[in-house]
Protein backbone atom coordinates (compact mmCIF):
# COMPACT_ATOMS: atom_id res chain seq x y z
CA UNK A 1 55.97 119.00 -99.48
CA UNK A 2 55.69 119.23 -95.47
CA UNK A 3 53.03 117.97 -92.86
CA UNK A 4 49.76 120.35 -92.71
CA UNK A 5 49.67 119.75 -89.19
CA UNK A 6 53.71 119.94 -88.00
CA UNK A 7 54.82 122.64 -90.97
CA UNK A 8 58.23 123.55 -91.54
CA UNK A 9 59.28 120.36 -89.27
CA UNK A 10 63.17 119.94 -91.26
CA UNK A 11 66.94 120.07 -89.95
CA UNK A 12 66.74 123.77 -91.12
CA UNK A 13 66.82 126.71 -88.77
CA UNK A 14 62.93 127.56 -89.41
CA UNK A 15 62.23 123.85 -88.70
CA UNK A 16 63.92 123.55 -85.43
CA UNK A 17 62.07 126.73 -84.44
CA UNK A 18 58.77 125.43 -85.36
CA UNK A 19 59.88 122.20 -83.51
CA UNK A 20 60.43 124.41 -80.22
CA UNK A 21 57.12 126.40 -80.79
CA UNK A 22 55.06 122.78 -80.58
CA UNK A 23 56.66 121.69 -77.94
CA UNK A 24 56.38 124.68 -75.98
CA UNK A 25 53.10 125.01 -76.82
CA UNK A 26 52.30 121.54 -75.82
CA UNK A 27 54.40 121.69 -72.25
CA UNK A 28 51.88 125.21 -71.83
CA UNK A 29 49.07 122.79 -72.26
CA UNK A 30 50.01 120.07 -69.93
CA UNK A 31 50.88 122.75 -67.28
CA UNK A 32 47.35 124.44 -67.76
CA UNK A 33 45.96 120.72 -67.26
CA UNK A 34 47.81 120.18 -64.29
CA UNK A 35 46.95 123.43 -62.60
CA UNK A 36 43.66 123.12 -63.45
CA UNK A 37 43.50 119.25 -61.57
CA UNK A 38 45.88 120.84 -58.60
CA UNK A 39 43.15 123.65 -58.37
CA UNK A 40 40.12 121.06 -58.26
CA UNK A 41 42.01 118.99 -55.92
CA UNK A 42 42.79 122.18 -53.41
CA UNK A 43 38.86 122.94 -53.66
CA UNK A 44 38.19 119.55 -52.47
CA UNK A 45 40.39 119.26 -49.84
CA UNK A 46 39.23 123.51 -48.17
CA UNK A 47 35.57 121.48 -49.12
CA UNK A 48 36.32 119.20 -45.79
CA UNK A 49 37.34 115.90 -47.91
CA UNK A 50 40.36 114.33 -48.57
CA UNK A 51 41.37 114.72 -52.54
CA UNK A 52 43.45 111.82 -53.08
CA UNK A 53 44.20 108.24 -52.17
CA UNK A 54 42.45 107.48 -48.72
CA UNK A 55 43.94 106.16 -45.44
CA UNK A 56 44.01 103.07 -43.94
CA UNK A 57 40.69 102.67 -42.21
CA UNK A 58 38.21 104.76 -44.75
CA UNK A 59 36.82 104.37 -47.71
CA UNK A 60 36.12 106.80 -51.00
CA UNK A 61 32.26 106.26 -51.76
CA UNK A 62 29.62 108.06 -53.59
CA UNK A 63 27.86 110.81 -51.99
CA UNK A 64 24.48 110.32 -51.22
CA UNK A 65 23.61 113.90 -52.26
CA UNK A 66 25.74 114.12 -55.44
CA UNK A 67 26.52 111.01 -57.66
CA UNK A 68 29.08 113.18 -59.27
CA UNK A 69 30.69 113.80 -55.99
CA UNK A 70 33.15 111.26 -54.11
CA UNK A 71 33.13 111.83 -50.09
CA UNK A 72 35.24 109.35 -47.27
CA UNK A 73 33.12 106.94 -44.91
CA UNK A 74 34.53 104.82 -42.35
CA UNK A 75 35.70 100.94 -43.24
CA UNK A 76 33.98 98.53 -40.68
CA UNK A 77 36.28 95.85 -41.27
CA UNK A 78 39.94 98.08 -41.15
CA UNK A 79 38.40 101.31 -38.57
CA UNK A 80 38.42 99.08 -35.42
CA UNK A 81 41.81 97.43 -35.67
CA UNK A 82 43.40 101.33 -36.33
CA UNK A 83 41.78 102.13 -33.15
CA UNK A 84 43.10 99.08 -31.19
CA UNK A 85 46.70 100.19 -32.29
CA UNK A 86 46.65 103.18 -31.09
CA UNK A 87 45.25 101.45 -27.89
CA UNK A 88 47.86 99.30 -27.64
CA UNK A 89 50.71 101.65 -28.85
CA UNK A 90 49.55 104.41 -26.26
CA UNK A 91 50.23 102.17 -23.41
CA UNK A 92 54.10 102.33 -24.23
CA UNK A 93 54.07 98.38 -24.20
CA UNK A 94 54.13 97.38 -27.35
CA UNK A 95 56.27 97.91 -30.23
CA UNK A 96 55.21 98.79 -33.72
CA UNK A 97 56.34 95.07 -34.79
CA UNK A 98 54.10 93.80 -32.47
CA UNK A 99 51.03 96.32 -33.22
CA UNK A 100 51.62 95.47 -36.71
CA UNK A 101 51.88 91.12 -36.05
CA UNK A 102 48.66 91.24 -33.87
CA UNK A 103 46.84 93.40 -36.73
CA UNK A 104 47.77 90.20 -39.46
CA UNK A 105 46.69 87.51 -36.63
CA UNK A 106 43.12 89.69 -36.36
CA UNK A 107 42.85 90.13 -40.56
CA UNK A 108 44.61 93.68 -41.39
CA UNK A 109 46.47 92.81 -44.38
CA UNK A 110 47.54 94.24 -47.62
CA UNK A 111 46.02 93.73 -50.72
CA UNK A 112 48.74 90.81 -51.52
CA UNK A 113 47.71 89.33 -48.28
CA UNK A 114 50.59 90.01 -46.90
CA UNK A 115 51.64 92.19 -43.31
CA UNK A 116 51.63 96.02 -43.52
CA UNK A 117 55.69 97.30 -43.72
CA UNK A 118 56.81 98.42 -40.70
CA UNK A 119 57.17 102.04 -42.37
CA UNK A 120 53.99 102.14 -43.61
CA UNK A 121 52.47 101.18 -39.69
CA UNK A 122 54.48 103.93 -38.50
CA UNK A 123 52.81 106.47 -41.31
CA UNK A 124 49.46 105.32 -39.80
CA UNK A 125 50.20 106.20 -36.17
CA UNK A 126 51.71 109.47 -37.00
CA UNK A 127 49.04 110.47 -39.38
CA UNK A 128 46.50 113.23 -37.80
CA UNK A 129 44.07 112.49 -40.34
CA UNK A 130 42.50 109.99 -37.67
CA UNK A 131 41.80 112.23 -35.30
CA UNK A 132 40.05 114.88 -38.26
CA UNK A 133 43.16 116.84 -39.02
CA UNK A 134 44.15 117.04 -42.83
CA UNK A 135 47.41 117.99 -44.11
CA UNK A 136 47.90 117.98 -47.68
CA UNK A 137 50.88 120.11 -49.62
CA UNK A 138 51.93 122.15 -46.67
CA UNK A 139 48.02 123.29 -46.12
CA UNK A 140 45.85 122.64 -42.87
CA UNK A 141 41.95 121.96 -42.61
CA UNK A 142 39.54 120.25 -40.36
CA UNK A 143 37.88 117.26 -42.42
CA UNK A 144 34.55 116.36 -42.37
CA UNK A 145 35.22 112.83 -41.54
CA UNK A 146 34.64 110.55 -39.17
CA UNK A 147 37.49 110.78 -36.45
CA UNK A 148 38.83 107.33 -35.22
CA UNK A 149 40.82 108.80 -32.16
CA UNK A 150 40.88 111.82 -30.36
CA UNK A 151 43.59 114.54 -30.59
CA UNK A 152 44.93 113.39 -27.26
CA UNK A 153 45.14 109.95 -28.20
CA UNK A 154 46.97 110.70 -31.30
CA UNK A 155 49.58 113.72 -29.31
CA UNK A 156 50.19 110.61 -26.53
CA UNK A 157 51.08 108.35 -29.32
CA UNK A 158 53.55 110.75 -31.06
CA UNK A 159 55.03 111.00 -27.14
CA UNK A 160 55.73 107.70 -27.06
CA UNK A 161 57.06 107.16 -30.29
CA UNK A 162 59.53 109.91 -29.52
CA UNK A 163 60.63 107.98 -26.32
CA UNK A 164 61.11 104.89 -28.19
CA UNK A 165 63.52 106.63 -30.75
CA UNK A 166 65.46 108.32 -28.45
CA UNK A 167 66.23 105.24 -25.85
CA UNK A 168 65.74 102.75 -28.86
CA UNK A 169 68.21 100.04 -28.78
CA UNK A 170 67.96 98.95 -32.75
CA UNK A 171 69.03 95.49 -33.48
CA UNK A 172 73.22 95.78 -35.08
CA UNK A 173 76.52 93.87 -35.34
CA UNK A 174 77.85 95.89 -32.43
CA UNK A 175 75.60 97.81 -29.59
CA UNK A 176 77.25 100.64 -28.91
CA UNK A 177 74.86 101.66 -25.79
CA UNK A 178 76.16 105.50 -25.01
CA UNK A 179 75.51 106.39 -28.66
CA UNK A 180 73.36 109.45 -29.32
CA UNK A 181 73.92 110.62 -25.81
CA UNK A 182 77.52 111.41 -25.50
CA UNK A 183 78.90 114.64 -27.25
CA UNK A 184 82.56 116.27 -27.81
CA UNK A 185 83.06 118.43 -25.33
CA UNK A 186 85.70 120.78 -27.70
CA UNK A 187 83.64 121.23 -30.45
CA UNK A 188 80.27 120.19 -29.26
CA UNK A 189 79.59 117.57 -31.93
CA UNK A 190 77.72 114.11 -31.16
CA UNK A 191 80.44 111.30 -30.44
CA UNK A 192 79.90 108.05 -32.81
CA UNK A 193 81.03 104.82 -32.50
CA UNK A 194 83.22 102.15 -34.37
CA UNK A 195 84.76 99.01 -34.87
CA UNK A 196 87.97 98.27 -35.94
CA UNK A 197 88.72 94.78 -36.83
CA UNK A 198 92.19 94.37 -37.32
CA UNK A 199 92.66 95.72 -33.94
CA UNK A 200 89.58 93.88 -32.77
CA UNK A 201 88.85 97.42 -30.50
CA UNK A 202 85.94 99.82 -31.06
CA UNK A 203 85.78 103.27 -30.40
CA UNK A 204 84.25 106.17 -29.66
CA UNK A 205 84.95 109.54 -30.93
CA UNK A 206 83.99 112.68 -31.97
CA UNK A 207 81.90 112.94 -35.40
CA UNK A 208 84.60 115.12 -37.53
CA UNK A 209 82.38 115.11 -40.62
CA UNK A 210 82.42 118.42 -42.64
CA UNK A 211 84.97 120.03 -43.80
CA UNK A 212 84.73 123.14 -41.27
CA UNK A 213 85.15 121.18 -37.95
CA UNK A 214 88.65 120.51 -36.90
CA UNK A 215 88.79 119.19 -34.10
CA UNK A 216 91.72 117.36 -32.16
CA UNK A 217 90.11 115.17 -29.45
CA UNK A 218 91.00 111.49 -28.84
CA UNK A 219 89.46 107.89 -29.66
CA UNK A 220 88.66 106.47 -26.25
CA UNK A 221 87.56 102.81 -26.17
CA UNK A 222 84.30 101.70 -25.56
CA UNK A 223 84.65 99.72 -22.50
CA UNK A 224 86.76 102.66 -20.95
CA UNK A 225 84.33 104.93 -21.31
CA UNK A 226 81.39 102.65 -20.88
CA UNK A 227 82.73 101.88 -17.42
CA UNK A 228 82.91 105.57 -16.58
CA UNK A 229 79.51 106.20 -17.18
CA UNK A 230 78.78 102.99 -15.22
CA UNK A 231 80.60 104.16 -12.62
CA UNK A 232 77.98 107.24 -11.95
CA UNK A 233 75.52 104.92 -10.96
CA UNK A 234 77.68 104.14 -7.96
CA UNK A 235 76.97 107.84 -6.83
CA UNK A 236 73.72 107.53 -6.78
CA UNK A 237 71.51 107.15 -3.62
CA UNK A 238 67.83 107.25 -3.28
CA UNK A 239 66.15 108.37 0.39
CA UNK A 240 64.22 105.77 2.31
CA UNK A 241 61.31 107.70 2.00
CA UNK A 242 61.33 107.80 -2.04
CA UNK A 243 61.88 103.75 -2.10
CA UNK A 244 59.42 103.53 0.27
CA UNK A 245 57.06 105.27 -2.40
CA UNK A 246 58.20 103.39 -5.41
CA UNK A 247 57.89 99.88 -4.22
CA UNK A 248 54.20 101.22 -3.53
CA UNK A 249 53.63 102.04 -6.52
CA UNK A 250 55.34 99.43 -8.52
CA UNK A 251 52.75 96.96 -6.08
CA UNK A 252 50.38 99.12 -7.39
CA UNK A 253 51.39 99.04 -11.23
CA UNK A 254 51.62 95.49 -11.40
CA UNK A 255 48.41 94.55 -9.11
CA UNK A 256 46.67 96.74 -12.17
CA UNK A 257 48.65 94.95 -15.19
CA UNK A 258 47.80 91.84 -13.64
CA UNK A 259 44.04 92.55 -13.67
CA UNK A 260 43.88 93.78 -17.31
CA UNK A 261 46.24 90.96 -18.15
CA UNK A 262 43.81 88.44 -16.57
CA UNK A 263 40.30 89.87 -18.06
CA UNK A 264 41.88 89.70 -21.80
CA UNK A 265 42.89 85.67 -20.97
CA UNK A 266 39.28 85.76 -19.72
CA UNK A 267 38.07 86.80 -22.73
CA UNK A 268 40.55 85.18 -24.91
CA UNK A 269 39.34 81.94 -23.61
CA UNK A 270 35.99 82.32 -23.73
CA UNK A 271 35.92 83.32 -27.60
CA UNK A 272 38.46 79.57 -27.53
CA UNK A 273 35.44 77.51 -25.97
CA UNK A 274 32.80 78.99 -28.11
CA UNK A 275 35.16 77.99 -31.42
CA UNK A 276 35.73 74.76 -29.46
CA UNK A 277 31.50 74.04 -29.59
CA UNK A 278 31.56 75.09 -32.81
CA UNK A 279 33.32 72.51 -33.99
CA UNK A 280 31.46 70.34 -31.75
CA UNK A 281 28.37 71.41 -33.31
CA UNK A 282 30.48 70.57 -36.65
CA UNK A 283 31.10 67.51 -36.20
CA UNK A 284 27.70 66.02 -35.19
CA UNK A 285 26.37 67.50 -37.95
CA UNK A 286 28.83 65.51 -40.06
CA UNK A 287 28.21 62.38 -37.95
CA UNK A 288 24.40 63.30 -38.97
CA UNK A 289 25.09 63.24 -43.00
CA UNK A 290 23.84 67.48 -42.81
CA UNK A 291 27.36 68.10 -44.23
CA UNK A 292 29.38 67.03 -46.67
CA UNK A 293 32.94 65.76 -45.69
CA UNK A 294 34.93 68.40 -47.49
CA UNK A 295 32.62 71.44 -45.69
CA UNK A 296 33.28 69.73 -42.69
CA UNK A 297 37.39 69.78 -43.55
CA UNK A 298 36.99 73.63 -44.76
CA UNK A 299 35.55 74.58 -41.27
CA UNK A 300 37.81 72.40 -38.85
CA UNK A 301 40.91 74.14 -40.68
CA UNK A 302 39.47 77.44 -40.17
CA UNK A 303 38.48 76.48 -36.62
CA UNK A 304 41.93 75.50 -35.97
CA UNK A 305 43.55 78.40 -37.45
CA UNK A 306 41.60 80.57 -35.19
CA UNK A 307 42.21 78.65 -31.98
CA UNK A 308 46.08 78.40 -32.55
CA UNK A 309 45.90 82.55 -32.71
CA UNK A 310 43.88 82.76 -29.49
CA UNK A 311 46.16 80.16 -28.08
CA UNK A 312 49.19 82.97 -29.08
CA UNK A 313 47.52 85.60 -27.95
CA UNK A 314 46.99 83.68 -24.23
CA UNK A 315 50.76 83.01 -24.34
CA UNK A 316 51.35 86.63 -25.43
CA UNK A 317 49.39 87.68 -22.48
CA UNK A 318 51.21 85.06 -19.81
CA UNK A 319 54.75 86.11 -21.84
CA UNK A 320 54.30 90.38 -21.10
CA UNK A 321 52.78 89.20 -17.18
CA UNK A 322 56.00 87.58 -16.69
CA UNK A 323 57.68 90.32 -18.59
CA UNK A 324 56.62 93.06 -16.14
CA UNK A 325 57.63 91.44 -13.70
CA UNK A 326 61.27 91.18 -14.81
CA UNK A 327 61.29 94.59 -15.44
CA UNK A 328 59.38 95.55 -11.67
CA UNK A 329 62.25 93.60 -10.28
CA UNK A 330 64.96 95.32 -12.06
CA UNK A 331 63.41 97.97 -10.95
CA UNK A 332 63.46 97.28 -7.39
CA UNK A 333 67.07 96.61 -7.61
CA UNK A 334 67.64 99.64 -9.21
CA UNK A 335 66.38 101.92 -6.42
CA UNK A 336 68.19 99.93 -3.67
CA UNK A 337 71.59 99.54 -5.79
CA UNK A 338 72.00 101.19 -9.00
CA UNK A 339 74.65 100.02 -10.27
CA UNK A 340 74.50 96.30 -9.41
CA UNK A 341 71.53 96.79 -11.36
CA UNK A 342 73.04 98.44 -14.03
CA UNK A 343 75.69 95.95 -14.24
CA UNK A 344 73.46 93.41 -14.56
CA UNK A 345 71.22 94.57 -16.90
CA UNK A 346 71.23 93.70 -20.52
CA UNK A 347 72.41 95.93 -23.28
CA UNK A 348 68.18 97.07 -23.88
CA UNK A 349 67.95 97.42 -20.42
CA UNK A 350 71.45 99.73 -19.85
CA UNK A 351 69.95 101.79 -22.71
CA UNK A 352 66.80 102.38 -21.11
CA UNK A 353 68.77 103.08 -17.61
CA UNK A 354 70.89 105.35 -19.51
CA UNK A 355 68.17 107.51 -20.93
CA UNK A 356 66.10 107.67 -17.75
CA UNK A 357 68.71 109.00 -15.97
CA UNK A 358 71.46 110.59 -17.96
CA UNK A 359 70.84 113.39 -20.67
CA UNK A 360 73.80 114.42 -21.83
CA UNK A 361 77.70 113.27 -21.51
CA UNK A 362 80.39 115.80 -22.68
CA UNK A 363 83.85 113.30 -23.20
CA UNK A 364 87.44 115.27 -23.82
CA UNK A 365 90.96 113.52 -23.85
CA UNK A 366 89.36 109.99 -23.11
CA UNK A 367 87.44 111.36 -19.79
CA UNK A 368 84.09 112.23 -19.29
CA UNK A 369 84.44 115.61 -17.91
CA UNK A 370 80.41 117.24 -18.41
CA UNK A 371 77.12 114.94 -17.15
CA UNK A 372 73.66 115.87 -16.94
CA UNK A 373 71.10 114.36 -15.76
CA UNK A 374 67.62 113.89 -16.85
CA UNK A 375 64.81 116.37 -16.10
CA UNK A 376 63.56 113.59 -14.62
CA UNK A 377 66.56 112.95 -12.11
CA UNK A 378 67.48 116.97 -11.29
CA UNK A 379 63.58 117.00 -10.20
CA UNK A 380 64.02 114.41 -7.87
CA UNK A 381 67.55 115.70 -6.51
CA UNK A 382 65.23 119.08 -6.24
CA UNK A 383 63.21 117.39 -4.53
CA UNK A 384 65.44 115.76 -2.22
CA UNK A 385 64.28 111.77 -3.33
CA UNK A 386 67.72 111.38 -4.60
CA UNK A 387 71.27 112.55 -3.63
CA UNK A 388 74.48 111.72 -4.70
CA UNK A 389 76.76 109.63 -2.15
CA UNK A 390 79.87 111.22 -0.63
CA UNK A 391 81.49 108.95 -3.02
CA UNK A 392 81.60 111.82 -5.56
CA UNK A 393 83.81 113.68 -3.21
CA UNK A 394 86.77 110.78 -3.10
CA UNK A 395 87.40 110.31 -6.59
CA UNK A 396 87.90 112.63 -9.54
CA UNK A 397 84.45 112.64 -10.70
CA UNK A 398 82.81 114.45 -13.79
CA UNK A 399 80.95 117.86 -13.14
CA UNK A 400 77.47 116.70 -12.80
CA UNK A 401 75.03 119.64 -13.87
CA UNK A 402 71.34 119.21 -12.11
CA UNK A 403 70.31 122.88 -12.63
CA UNK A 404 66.47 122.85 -13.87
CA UNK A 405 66.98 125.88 -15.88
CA UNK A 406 69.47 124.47 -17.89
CA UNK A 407 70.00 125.33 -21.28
CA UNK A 408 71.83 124.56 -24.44
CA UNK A 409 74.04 126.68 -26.95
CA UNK A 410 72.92 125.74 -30.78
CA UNK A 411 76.40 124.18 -32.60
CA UNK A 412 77.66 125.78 -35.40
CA UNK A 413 80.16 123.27 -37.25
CA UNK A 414 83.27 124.66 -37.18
CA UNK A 415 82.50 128.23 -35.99
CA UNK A 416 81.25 127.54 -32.55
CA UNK A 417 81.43 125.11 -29.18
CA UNK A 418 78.40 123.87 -27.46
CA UNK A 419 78.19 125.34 -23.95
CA UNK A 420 75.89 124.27 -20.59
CA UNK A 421 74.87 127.02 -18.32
CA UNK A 422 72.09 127.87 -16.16
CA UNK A 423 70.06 130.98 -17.84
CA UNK A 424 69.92 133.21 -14.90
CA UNK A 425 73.43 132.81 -14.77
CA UNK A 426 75.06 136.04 -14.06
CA UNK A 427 79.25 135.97 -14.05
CA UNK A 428 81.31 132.94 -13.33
CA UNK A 429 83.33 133.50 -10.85
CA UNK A 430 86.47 131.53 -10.58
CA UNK A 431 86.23 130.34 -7.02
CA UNK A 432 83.46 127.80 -6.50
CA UNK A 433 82.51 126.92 -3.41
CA UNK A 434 80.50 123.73 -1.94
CA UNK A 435 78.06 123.70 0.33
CA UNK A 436 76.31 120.41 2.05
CA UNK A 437 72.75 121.06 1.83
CA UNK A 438 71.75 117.45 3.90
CA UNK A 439 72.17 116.70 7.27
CA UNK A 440 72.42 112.97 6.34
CA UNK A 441 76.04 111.26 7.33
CA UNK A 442 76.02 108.98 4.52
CA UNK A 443 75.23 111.55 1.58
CA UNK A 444 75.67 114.96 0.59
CA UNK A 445 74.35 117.39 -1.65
CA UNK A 446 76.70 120.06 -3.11
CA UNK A 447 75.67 123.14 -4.61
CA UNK A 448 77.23 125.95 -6.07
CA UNK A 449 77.23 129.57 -5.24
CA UNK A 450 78.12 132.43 -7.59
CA UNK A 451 80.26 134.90 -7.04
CA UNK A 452 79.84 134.98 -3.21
CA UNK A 453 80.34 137.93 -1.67
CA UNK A 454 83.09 138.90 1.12
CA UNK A 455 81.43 139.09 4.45
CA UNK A 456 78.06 137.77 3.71
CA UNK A 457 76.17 134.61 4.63
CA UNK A 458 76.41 132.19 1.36
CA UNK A 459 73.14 130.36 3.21
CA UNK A 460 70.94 132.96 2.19
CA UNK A 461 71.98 132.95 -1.63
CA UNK A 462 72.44 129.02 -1.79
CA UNK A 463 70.60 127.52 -4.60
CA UNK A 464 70.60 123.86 -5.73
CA UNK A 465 72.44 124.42 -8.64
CA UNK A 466 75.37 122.34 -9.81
CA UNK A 467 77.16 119.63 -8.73
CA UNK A 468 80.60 120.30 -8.80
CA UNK A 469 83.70 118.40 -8.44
C-alpha cells in the first residue's frame, strides 16, 4: 500500500522518479513565488518608494490614501542628526569615528543601545537615497521621498571620503608611509611593504603576486628609500609672492574657524546654563516637598549626564581650535622650508605631505628613478608659485615629471609595463635638452624640448614640460 498523496515514493526506479517529479515541482513553485514577490517589489520601487528595509533617518508608515499601501516619511528624532553628519563630514574635519561618537553623545543609537559600526556610518554617507536617488538591484529611480541633503552635499561628501582613503594613515604595527604611492618601475606593479623580524629590517618591494608577473627588481629598505623621497622636499622652493598669498589666507582660514569655533562654545554654553537652572529649579522644588526625593535623583542624573556631554563637546571645540592651529603652523613651515617640515612632521602628517605633493614614485634597483607630482603641485610650477632649487642640478636626482597632460598606461600583469608620457607627445628623441625658464639666481626651472630641430630657435617651441635630470 503507498501514500495517496506521495505515490510510488520506494527505493525503486519509479519511486525515485516520482521523488524528483515532487521536488521539481515544488522548487517550480517556490521560484513562481519568488518571482512573483521580486515583481511586486520592482513595481514598488519604478512606483517612487523604497520596497524593502528603510534607511537610517525614515520611517515605513501607512499611506494616508491606501491602508493597504506602505509609503516612507521622514523620522524627526534620527533625520536631523543624518543631516548634521553630512555637515560635519563635508567640512573634511572630522572623521567618521568622530561623526559617529558625537551622533551616540546626541541619542543616535542602535536598537541595542549601542553606537552605529563604523561600516554601517560609512553605508549612510555614501548612500544617495538621502538626497532622493534610489538604487536597488542594479536599477535607478527618483523616489518620492523626502530628501535630507542635496545632490551636492552628498557628491562633496563622496570627495572627501575619497581623499581620506587615499592619504589615510590607518592605525598598524608598522607605518609604512610611501605605501600605495610608490610603484615598480619594471613591471609597473604597486610596491608593498614588510617586516622581517629576524632581521629586524622592513622592506619595500615590488608586489610579485600572480603567477604571470616575473619580475627581478630588488628589496630596498624602508628608511633608504624613505629618505630619498624626503630628500625631494629639499628641491622644493616656493616664490615670495605665493607665501606671501598663503600666509594670507591661512590668517584668513583660521580668523573664520575661530569664529565658528567660538559661536558653537556660545551656544554650547548657553544650552549648559539653562540645564544648570534647571536643576536649580529642581532642587527648590525638592526643598519645597513638590517632589519626591527619588524624582529629584532621576532628574539630577540626567541633568548631569547632559552637562558632562556639553562639557565634551566645549573641550572638543577648544581641542580642534588648538588643532588648527598646529596644523596652520606646520603649514607655515612648510612653505618657508619643506623639508624641515617634513622632517619634523609625524608619520599622519608625512602622509598627508606626501599625498599633497607627490602622485606617483616609480623605484628600480633600490633608487627612485620616476616622480610625479600632484596636479596640485605641476599647477603651481605652471604657474610659476613653485620651482625647484638648483639643487636638482648637483646631485643625481630622479626624473621629476610636471607635465599637466600626463597620462597613464593601464598594467597588464605579466604582459605589459606601466609607462608615463605626455599625450601630445610626438617621438622621443634621444637628446634632451634643458632650458632655464627663470631669471631667478637661486632657482631654475628646466624644461624639455622634443626633438629640436637643427638651426632653429628652441625658445619658440619651449614648453613646461618635464623636469629632467
Amino acid at each position: 500500500m503507498f501514500s495517496v498523496s506521495q505515490p510510488g515514493i520506494t527505493d525503486s526506479p519509479e519511486g525515485n522518479f516520482m521523488d524528483l517529479v515532487i521536488a521539481g515541482v515544488n522548487q517550480l513553485q517556490s521560484q513562481i513565488t519568488s518571482r512573483k514577490t521580486l515583481k511586486s517589489l520592482e513595481q514598488k520601487f519604478w512606483d517612487g518608494w523604497w520596497p524593502t528595509g528603510v534607511a537610517n533617518g525614515y520611517l515605513n508608515a501607512g499611506d494616508p490614501s491606501d491602508e493597504k499601501k506602505r509609503i516612507i516619511i521622514t523620522d524627526e528624532e534620527r533625520a536631523p542628526l543624518i543631516q548634521e553628519a553630512f555637515r560635519m563630514y563635508v567640512t573634511g574635519d572630522y572623521s567618521v569615528y568622530e561623526i559617529r561618537d558625537t551622533l551616540y553623545k546626541k541619542g543616535f543609537r542602535t536598537h541595542a543601545g549601542k553606537r552605529l559600526a563604523h561600516s554601517k556610518m560609512i553605508e549612510i554617507l555614501k548612500n544617495p537615497f538621502y538626497y532622493g536617488e534610489m538604487r536597488w538591484r542594479g536599477l535607478v529611480n527618483t523616489g518620492k521621498h523626502k530628501p535630507l541633503i542635496t545632490k551636492e552635499t552628498w557628491e562633496r561628501a563622496q570627495l572627501v571620503m575619497a581623499e581620506h582613503n587615499r592619504y589615510a594613515c590607518r592605525r598598524q604595527k608598522f607605518n609604512f608611509i610611501l605605501r600605495g604611492l610608490t610603484f615598480c618601475a619594471i613591471c609597473g606593479q604597486r610596491y608593498t611593504a614588510e617586516h622581517h623580524p629576524k632581521k629586524n629590517k622592513s622592506y619595500y618591494h615590488c608586489n610579485r603576486s600572480g603567477d604571470q608577473i616575473k619580475c627581478t627588481d630588488k628589496y630596498v629598505e624602508v628608511w633608504d628609500l624613505e629618505q630619498q623621497i624626503a630628500d625631494l622636499f629639499k628641491l622644493i622652493e616656493f616664490t615670495p609672492t605665493f607665501v606671501n598669498r598663503m600666509i594670507a589666507k591661512i590668517e584668513k582660514i583660521y580668523s573664520g574657524r575661530k569664529e565658528v569655533i567660538n559661536k558653537e562654545k556660545k551656544a554650547l554654553n548657553t544650552q549648559k546654563m539653562v540645564l544648570e537652572k534647571k536643576r536649580d529649579t529642581a532642587e527648590e522644588k525638592l526643598f519645597a516637598g513638590l517632589i519626591s526625593d527619588d524624582d529629584f535623583t532621576r532628574v539630577k542624573v540626567k541633568i548631569k549626564e547632559q552637562v558632562e556631554n556639553i562639557q565634551d563637546e566645549i573641550y572638543a571645540q577648544d581641542k580642534k581650535l588648538n588643532m588648527r592651529i598646529d596644523e596652520l603652523q606646520d603649514i607655515l613651515l612648510f612653505v618657508r622650508n619643506a623639508y624641515e617640515a617634513y622632517m619634523k612632521a609625524p608619520d599622519e602628517m608625512k602622509r598627508l605631505f606626501l599625498g599633497l605633493y607627490w602622485e606617483r614614485f616609480e623605484v628600480t634597483d633600490k633608487k627612485a628613478v620616476t616622480v610625479i607630482p600632484s596636479p596640485i603641485i605641476r599647477a603651481l610650477m605652471q604657474a610659476e608659485g613653485l620651482v625647484f632649487t638648483n639643487k636638482y642640478k648637483e646631485g643625481q636626482m630622479p626624473r621629476i615629471v610636471t607635465d599637466m597632460e600626463v597620462e597613464f598606461t593601464p598594467v597588464i600583469a605579466g604582459k605589459s609595463k606601466a609607462l608615463v608620457a605626455p599625450k601630445t607627445q610626438k617621438s622621443r628623441h634621444k637628446v634632451e635638452t634643458f632650458e632655464v625658464a627663470s631669471n631667478k639666481p637661486s632657482a631654475v626651472i628646466l624644461d624639455t624640448v622634443w626633438g629640436a630641430q637643427r638651426g632653429s630657435n628652441p625658445r619658440r617651441r619651449f614648453h613646461r614640460a618635464e623636469l629632467y635630470h
